[in-house]
N, C-alpha and C. Protein backbone atom coordinates (compact mmCIF):
# COMPACT_ATOMS: atom_id res chain seq x y z
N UNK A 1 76.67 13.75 183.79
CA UNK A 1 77.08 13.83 182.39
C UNK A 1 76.56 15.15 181.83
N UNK A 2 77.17 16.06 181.14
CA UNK A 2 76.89 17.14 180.57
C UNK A 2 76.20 17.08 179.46
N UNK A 3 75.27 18.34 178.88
CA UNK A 3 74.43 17.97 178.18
C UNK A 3 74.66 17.46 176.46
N UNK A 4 76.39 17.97 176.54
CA UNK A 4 77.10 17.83 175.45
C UNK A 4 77.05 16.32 175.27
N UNK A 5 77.81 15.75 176.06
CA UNK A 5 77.53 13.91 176.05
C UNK A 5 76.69 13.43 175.58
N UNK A 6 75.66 13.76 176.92
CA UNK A 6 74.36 13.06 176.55
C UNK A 6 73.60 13.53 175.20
N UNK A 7 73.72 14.43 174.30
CA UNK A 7 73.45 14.90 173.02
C UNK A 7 74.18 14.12 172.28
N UNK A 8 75.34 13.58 172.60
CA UNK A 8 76.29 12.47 171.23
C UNK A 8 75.48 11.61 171.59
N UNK A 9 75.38 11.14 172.85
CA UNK A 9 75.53 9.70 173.47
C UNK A 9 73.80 9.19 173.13
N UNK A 10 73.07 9.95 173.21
CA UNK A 10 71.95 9.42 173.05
C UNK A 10 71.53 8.93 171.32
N UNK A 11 71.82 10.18 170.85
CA UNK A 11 71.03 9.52 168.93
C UNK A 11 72.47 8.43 169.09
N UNK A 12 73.67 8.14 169.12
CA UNK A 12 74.03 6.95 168.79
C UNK A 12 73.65 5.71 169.18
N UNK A 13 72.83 6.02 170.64
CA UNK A 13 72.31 4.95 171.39
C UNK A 13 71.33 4.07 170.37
N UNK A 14 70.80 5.23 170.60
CA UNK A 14 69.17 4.62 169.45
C UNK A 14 69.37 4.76 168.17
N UNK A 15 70.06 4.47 167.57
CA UNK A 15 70.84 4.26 166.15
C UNK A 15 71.38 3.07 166.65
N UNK A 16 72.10 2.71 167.41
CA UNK A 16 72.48 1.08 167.80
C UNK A 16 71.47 0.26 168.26
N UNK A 17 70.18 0.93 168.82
CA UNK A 17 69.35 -0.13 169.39
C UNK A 17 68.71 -0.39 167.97
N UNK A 18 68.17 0.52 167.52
CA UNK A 18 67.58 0.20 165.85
C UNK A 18 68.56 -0.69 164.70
N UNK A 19 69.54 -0.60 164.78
CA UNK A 19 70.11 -1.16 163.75
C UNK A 19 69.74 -2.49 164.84
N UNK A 20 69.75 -3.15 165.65
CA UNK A 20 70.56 -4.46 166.66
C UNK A 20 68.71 -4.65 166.79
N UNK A 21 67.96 -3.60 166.51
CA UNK A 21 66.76 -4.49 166.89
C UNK A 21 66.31 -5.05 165.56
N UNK A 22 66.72 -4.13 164.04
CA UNK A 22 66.55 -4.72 162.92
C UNK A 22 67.24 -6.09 162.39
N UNK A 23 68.35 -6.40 162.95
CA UNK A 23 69.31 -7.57 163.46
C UNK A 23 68.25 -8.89 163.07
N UNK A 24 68.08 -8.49 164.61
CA UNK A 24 67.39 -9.78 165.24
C UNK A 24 66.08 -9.89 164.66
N UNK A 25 65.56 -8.55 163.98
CA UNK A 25 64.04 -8.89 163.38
C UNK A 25 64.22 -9.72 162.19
N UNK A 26 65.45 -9.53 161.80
CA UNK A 26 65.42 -10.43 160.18
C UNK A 26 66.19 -11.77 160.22
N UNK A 27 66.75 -12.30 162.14
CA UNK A 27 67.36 -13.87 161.81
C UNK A 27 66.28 -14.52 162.12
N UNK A 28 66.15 -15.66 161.22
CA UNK A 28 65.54 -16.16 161.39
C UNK A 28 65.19 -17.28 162.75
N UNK A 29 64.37 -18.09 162.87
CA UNK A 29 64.36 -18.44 164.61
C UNK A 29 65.25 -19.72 164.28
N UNK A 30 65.94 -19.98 165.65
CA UNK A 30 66.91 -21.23 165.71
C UNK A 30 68.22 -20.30 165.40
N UNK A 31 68.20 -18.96 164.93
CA UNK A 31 69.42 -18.70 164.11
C UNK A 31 70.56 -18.15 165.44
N UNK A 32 71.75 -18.66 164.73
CA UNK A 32 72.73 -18.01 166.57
C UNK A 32 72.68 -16.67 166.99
N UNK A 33 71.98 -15.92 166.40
CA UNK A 33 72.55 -14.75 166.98
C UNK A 33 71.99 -13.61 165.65
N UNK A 34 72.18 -12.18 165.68
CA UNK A 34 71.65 -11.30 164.75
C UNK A 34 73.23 -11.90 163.61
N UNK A 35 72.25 -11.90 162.37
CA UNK A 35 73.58 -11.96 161.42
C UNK A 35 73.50 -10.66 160.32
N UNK A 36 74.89 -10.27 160.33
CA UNK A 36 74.92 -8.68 159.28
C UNK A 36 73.80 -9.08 157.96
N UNK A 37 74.02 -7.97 157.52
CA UNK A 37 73.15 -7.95 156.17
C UNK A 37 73.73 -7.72 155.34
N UNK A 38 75.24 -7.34 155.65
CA UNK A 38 75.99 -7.13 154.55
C UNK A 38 76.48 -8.07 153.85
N UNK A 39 77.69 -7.95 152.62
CA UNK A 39 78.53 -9.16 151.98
C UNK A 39 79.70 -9.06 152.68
N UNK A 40 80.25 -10.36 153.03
CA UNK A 40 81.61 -10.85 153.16
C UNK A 40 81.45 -10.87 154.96
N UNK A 41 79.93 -10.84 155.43
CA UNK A 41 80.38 -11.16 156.85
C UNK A 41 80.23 -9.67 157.55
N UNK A 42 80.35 -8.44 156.70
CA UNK A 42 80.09 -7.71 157.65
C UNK A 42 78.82 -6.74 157.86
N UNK A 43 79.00 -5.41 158.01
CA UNK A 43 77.17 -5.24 157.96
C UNK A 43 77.36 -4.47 156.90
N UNK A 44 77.94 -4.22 155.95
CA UNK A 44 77.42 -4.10 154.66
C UNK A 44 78.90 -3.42 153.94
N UNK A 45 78.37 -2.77 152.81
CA UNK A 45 79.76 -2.57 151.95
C UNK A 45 80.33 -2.02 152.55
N UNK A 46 82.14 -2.67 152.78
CA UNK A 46 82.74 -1.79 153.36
C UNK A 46 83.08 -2.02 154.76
N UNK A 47 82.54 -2.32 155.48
CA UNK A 47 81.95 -2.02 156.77
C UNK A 47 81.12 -0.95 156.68
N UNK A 48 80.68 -0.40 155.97
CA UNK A 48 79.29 1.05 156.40
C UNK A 48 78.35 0.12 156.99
N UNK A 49 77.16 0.62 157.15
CA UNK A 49 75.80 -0.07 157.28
C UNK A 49 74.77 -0.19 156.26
N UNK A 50 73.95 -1.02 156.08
CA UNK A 50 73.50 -1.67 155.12
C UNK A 50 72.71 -0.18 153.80
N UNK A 51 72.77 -0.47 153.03
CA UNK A 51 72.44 0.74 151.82
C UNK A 51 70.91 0.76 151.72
N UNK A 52 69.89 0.11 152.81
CA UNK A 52 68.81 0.28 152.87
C UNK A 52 68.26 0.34 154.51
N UNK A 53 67.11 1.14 154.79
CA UNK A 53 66.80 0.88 156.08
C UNK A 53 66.48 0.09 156.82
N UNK A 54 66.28 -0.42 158.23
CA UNK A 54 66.23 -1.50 159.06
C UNK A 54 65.01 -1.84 158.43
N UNK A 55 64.29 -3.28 158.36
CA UNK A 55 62.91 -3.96 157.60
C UNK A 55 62.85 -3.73 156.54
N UNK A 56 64.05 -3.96 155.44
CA UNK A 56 63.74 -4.21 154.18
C UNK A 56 64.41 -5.40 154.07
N UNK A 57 63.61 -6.19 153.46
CA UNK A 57 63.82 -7.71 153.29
C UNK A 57 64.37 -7.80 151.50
N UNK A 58 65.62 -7.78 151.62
CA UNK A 58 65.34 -8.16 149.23
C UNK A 58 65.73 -9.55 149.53
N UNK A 59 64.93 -9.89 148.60
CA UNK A 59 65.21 -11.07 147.27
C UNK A 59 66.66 -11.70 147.29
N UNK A 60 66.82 -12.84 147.03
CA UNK A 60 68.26 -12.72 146.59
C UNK A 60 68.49 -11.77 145.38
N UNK A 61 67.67 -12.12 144.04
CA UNK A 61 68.15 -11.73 143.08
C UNK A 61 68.86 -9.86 143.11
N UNK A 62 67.89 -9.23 144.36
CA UNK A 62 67.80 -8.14 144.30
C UNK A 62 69.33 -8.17 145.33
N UNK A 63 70.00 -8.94 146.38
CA UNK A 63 70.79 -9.03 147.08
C UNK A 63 72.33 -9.19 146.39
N UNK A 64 72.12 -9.90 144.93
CA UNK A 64 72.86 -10.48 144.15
C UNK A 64 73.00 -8.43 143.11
N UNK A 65 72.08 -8.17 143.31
CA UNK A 65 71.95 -6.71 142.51
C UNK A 65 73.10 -5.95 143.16
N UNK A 66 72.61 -5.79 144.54
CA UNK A 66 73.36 -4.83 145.25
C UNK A 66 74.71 -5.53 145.29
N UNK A 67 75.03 -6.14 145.35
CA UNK A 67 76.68 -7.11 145.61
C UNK A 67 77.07 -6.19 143.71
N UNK A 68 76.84 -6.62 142.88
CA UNK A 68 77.55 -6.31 141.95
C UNK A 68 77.37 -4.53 141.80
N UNK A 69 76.43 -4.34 141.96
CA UNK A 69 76.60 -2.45 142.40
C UNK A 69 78.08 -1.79 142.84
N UNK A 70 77.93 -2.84 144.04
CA UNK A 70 78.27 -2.06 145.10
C UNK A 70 80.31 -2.68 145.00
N UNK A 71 79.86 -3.97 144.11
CA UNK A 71 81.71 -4.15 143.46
C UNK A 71 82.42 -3.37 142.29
N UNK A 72 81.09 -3.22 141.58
CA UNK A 72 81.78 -2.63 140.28
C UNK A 72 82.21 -0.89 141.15
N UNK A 73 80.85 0.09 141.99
CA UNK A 73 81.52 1.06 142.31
C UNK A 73 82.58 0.72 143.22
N UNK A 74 83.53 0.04 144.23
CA UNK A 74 84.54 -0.09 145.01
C UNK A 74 85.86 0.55 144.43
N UNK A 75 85.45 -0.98 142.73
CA UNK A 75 86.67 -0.31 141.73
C UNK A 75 86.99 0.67 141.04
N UNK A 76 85.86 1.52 140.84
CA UNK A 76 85.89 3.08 140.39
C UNK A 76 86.24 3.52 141.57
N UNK A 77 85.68 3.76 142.65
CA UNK A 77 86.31 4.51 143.37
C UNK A 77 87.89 4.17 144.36
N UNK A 78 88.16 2.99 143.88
CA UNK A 78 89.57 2.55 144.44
C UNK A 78 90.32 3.55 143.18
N UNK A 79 90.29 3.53 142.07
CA UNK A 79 91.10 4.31 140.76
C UNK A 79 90.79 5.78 141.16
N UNK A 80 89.59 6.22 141.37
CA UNK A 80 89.73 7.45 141.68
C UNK A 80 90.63 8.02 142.59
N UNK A 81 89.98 7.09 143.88
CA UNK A 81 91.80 7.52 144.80
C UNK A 81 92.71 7.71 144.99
N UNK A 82 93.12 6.28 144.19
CA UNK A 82 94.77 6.82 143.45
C UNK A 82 95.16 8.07 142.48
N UNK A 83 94.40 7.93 141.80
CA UNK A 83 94.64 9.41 141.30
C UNK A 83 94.68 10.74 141.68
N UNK A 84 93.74 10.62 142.90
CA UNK A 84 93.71 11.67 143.51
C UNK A 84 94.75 11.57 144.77
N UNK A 85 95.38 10.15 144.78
CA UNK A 85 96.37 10.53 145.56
C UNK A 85 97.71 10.72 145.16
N UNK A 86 97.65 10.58 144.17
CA UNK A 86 98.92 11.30 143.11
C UNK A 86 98.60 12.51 142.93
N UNK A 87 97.48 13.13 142.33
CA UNK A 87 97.65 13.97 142.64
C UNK A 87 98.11 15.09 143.45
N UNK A 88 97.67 14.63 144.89
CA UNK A 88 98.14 15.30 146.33
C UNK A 88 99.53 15.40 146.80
N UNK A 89 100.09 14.25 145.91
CA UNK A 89 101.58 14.36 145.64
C UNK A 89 102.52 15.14 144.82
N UNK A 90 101.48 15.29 143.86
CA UNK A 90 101.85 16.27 142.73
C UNK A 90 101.98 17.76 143.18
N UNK A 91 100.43 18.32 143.93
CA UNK A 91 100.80 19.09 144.60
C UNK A 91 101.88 19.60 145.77
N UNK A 92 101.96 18.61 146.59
CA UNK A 92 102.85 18.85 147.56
C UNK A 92 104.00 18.62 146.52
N UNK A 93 104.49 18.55 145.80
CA UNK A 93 106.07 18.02 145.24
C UNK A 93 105.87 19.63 144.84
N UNK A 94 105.04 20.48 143.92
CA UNK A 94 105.00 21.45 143.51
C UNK A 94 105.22 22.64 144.62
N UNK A 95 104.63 22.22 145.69
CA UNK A 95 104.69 23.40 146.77
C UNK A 95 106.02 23.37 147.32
N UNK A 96 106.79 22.30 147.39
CA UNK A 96 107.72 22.26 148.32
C UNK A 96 109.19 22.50 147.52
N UNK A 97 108.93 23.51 145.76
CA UNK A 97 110.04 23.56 145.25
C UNK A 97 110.76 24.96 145.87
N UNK A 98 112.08 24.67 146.01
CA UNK A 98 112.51 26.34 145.89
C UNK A 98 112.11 27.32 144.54
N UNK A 99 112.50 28.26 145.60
CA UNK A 99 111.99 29.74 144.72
C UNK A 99 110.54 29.88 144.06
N UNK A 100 110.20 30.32 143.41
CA UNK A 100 109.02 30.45 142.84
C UNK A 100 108.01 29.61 142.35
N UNK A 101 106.72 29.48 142.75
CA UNK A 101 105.84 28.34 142.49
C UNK A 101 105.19 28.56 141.28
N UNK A 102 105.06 27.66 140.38
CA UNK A 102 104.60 27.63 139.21
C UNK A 102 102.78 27.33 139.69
N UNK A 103 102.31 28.49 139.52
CA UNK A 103 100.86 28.83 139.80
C UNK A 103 99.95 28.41 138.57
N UNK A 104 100.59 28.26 138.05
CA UNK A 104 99.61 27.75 136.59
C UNK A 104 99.44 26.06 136.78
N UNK A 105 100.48 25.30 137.27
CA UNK A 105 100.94 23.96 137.73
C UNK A 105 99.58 23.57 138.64
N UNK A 106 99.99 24.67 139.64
CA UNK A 106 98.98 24.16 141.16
C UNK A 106 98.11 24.42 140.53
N UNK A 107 97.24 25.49 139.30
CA UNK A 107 95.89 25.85 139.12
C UNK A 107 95.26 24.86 138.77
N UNK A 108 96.14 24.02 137.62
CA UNK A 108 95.42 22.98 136.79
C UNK A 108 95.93 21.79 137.99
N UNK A 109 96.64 21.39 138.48
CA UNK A 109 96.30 20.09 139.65
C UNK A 109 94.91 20.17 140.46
N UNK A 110 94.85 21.32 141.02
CA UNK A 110 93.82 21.52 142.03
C UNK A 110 92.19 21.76 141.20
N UNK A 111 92.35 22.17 139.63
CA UNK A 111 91.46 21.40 138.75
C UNK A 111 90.65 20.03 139.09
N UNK A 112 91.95 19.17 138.12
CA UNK A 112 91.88 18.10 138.29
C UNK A 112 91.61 17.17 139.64
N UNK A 113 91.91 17.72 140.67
CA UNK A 113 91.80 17.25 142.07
C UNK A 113 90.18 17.71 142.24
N UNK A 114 89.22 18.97 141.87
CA UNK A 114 88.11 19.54 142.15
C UNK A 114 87.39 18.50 141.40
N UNK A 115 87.76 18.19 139.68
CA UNK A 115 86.95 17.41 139.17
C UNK A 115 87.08 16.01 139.58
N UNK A 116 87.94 15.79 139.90
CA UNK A 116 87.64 14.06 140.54
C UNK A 116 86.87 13.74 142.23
N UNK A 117 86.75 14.77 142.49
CA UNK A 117 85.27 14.99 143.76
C UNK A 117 84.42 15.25 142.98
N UNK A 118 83.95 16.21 141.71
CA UNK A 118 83.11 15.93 141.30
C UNK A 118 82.38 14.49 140.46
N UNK A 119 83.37 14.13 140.14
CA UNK A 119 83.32 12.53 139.72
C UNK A 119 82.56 11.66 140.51
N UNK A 120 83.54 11.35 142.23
CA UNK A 120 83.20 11.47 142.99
C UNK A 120 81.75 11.51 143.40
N UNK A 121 80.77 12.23 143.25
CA UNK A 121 79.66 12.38 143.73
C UNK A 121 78.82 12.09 143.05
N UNK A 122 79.13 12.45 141.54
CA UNK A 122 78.52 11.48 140.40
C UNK A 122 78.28 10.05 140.79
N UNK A 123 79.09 9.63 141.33
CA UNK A 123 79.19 8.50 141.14
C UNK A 123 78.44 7.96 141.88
N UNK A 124 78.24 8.48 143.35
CA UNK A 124 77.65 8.46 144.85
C UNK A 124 76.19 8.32 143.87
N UNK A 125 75.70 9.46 143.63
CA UNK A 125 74.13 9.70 142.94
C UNK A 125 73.85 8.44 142.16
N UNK A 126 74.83 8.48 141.28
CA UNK A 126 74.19 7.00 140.36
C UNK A 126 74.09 5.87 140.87
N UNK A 127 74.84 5.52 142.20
CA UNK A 127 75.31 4.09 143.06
C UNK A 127 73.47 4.63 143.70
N UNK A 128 73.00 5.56 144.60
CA UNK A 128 71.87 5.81 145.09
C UNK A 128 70.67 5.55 143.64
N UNK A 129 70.85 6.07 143.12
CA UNK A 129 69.83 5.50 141.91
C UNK A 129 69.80 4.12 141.66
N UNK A 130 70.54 3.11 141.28
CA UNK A 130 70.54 1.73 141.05
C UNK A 130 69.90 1.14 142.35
N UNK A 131 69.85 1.21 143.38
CA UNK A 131 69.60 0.92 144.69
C UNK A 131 68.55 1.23 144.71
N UNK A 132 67.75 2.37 144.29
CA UNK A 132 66.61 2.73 144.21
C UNK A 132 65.76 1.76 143.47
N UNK A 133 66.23 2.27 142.60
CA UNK A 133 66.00 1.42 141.02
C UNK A 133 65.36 -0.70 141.39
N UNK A 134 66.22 -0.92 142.48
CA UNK A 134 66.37 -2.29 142.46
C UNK A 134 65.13 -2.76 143.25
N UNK A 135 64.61 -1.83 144.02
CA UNK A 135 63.24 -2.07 145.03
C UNK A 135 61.98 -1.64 144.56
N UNK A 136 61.15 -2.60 144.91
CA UNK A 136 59.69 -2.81 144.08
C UNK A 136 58.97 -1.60 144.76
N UNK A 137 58.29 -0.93 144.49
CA UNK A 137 57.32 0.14 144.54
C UNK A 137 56.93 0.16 146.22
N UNK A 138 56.22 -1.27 146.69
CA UNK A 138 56.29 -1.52 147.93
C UNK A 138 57.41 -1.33 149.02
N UNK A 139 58.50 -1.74 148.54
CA UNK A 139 59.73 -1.87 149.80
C UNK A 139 60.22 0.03 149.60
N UNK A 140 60.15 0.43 148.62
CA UNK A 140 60.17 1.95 148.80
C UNK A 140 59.40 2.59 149.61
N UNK A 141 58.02 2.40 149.58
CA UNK A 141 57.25 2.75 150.61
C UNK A 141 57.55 2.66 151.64
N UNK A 142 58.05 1.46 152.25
CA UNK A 142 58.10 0.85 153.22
C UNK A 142 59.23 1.43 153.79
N UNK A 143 60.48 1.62 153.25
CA UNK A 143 61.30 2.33 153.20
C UNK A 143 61.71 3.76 153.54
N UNK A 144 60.82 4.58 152.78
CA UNK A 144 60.17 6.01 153.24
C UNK A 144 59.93 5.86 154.45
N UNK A 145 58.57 5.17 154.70
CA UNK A 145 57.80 5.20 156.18
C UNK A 145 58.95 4.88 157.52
N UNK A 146 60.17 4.12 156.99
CA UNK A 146 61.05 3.65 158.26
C UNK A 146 61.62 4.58 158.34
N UNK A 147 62.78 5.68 157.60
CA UNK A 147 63.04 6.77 157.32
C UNK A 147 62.39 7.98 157.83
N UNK A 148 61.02 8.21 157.69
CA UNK A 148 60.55 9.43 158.41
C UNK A 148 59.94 8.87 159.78
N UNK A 149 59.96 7.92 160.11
CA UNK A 149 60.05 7.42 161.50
C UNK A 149 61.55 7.58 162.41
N UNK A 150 62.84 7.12 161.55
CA UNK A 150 63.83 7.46 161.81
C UNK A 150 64.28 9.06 162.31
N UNK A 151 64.21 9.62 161.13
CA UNK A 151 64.08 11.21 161.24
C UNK A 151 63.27 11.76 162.35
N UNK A 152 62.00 11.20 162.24
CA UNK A 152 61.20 12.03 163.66
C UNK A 152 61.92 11.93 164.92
N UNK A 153 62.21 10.51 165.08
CA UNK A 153 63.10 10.24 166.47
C UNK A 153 64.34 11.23 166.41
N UNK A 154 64.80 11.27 165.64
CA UNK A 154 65.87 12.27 165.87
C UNK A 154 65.40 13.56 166.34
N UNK A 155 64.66 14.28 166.10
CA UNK A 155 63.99 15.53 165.79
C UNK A 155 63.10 15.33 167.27
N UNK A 156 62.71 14.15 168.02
CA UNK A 156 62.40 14.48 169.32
C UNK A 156 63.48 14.16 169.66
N UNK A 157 64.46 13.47 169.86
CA UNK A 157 65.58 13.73 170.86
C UNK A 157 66.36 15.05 170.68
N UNK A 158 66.23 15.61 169.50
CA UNK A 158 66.96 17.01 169.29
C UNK A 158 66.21 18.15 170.42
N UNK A 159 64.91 17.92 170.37
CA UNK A 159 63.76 18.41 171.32
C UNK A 159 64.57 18.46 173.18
N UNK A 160 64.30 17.50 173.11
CA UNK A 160 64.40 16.86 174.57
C UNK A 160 65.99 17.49 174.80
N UNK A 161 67.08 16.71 174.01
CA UNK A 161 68.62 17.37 174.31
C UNK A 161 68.71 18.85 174.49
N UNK A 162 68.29 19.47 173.07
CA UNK A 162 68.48 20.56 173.00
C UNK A 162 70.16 20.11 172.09
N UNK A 163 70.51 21.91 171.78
CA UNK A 163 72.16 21.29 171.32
C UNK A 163 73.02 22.08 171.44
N UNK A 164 74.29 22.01 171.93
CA UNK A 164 75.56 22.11 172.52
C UNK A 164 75.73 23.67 172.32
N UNK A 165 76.28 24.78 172.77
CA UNK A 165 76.36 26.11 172.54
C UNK A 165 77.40 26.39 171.27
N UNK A 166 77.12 27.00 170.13
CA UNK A 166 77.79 26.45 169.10
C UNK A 166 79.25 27.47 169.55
N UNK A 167 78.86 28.63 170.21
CA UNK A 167 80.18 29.90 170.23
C UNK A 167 80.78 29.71 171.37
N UNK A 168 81.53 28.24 172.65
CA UNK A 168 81.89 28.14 173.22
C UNK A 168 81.64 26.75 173.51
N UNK A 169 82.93 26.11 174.63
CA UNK A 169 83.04 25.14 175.25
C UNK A 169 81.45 24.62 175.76
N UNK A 170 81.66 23.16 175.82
CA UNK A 170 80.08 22.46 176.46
C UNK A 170 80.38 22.88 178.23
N UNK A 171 79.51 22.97 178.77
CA UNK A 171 79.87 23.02 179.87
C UNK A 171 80.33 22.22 180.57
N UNK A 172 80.94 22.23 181.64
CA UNK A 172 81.64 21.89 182.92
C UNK A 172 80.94 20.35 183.87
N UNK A 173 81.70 19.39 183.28
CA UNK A 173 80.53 17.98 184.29
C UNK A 173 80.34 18.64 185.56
């Protein structure tokens, strides 16, 4: 296996053994099997992975927090999309007229298209703040400490791999 591979193949490894060992650290015993941490069955909003690191245990109340967080942003950002996917329509309908393109048209779409990523990220920041917001002084800590444990592992396997030649093909299996 080339060293390119084994550079994907490994941090996803241990990103799956950590998430699958945090799994099983939080079912309880008798329980069938690791169960998600997410809502609706899967491992968290969305399908992403859970909006906190492996060994944080919340509360319901605090579980009941993140569920309405994480519904109310879905529906902002389901409206944003649409708009921005009208928009993208708007543009392309504009690009694809004969003869001369009304440049003032595309200036202010592609506006409006810039500020709704900025929206966008607004929104990201404040969804990360409430989340913050929702964990007791302790599980932040705790939190941190899993995080720069996380990070280090990366940062020795970056060690050990090394990484891919950025100005040419990986080499040759």
């Amino acid at each position: 296996m080339t060293a390119f591979r084994l550079s994907v193949l490994l941090p996803a490894l241990a990103s799956v053994g950590l998430l699958a060992g945090s799994a099983l650290a939080h079912a309880p015993p008798g329980a069938p099997g690791p169960q998600p941490d997410g809502m609706h069955g899967r491992p968290g909003p969305g399908g992403m992975l859970p909006p906190f690191p492996p060994g944080i245990t919340l509360t319901e109340a605090q579980k009941a927090q993140v569920h309405k967080i994480f519904s109310q942003g879905h529906e902002e950002m389901k409206a944003r999309h649409e708009k921005l996917k009208a928009l993208r329509d708007k543009i392309r309908t504009a690009l694809s007229v004969e003869g001369d393109l009304d440049r003032t048209l595309l200036a202010d779409l592609t506006k409006q298209e810039s500020d709704l990523h900025v929206q966008e990220a607004q929104a990201r920041l404040e969804t990360q703040e409430k989340l913050h917001d929702i964990l007791t002084p302790e599980q932040r800590r705790q939190a941190n400490t899993t995080m720069e444990k996380i990070r280090s592992l990366h940062d020795q396997l970056d060690a050990i791999m090394g990484h891919p030649p950025e100005d040419g093909p990986p080499p040759a299996p």
